[in-house]
N, C-alpha and C. Protein backbone atom coordinates (compact mmCIF):
# COMPACT_ATOMS: atom_id res chain seq x y z
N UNK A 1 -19.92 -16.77 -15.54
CA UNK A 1 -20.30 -15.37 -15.81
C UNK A 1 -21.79 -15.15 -15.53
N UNK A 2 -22.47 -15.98 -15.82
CA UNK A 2 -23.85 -15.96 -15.90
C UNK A 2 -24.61 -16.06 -14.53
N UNK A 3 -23.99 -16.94 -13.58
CA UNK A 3 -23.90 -16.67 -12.30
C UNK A 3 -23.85 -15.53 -11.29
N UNK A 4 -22.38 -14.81 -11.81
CA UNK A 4 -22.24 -14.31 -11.60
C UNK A 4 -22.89 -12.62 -11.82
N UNK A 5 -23.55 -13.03 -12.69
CA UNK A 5 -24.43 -11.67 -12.94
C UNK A 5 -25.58 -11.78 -12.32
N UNK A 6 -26.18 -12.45 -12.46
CA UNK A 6 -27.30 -13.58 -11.45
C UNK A 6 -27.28 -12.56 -10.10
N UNK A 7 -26.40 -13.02 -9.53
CA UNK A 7 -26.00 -12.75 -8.07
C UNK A 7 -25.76 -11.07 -8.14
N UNK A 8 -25.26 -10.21 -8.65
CA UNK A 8 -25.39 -8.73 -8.78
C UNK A 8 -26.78 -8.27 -8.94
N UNK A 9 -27.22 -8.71 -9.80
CA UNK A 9 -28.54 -8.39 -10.57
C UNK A 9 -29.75 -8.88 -8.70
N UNK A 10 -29.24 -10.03 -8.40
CA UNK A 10 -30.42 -9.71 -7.21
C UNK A 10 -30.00 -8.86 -6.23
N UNK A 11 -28.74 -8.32 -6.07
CA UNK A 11 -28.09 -7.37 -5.05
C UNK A 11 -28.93 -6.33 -5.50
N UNK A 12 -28.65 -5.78 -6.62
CA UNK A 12 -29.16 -4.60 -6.96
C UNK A 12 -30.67 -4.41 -6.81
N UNK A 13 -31.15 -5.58 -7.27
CA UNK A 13 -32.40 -5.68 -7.05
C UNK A 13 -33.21 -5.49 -5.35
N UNK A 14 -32.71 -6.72 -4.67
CA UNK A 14 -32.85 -6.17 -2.93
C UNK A 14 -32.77 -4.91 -2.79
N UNK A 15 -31.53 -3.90 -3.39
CA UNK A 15 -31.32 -2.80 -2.63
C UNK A 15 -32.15 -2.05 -2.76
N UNK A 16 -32.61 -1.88 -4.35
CA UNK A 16 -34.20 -0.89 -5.10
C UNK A 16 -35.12 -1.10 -4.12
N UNK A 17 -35.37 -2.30 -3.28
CA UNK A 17 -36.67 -3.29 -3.28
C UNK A 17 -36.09 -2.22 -2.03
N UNK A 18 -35.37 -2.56 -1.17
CA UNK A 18 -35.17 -1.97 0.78
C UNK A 18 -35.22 -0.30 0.18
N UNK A 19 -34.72 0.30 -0.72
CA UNK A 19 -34.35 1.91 -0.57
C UNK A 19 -35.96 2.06 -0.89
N UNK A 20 -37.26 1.28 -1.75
CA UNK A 20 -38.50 2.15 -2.50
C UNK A 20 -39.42 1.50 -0.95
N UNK A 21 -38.51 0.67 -0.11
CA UNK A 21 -39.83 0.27 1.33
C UNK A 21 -39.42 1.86 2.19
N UNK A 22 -38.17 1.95 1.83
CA UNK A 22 -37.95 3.07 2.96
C UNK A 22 -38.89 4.87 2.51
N UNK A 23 -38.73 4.67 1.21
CA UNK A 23 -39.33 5.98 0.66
C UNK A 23 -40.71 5.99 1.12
N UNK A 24 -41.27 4.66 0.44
CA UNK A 24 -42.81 4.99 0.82
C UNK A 24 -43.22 5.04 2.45
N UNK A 25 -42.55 4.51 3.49
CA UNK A 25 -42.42 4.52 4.67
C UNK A 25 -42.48 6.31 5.31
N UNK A 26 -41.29 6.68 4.39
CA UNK A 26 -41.50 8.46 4.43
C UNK A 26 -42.72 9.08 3.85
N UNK A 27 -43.21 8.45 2.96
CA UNK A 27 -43.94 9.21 2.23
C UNK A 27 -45.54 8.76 3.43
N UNK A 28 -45.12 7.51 4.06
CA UNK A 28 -46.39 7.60 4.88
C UNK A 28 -46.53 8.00 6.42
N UNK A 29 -45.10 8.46 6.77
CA UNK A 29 -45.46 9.09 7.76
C UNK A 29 -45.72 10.70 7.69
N UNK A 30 -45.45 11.06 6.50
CA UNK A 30 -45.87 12.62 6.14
C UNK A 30 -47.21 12.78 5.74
N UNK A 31 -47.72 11.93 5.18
CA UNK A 31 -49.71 11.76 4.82
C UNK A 31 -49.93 11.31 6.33
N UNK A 32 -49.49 10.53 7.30
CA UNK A 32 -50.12 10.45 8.92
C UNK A 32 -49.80 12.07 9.37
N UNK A 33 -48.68 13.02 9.50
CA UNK A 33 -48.68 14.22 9.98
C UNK A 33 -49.64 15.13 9.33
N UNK A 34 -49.65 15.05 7.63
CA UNK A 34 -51.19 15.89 7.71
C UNK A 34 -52.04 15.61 8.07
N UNK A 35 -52.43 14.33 7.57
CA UNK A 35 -53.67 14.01 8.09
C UNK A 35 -53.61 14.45 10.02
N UNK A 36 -53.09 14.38 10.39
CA UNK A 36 -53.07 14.69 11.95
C UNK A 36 -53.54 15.83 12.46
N UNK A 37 -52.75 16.82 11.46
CA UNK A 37 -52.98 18.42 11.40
C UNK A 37 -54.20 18.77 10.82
N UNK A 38 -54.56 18.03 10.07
CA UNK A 38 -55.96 18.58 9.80
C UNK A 38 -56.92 17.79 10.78
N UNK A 39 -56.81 16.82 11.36
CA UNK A 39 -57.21 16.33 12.45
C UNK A 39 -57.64 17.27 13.44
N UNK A 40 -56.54 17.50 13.83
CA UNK A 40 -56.24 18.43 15.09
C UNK A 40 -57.41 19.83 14.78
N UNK A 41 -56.70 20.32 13.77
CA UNK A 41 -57.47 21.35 13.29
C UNK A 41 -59.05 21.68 13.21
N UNK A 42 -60.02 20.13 13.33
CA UNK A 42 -61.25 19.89 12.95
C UNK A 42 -61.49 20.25 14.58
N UNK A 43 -60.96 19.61 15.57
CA UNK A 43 -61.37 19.20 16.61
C UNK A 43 -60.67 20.75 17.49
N UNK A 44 -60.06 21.33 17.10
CA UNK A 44 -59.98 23.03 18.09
C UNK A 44 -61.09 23.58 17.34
N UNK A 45 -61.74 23.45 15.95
CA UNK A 45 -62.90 24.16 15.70
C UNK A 45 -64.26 23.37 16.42
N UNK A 46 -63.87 22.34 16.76
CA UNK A 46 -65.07 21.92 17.64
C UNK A 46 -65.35 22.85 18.68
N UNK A 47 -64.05 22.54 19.32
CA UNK A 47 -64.03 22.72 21.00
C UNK A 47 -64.50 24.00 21.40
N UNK A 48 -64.31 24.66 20.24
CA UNK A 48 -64.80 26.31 20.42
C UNK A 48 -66.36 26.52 20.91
């Protein structure tokens, strides 16, 4: 039994661990698109 919970308990665990790499992965390509846009934004007030 004890094994066997063992072995769930790290399933579940991996999966938290792969689903919170994938979130923050989102969460950092949306801080690279602002940051981009305000990027962008600095540099057409240059060019002017």
């Amino acid at each position: 039994m004890k094994i066997k919970y063992r072995i769930t308990h790290l399933i579940v665990n991996t999966m938290d661990h792969s689903s919170q790499i994938r979130i923050g992965a989102q969460e950092h390509q949306e801080k690279k698109k602002e940051e981009h846009i305000k990027e962008g934004k600095k540099k057409r007030r240059t060019s002017f």
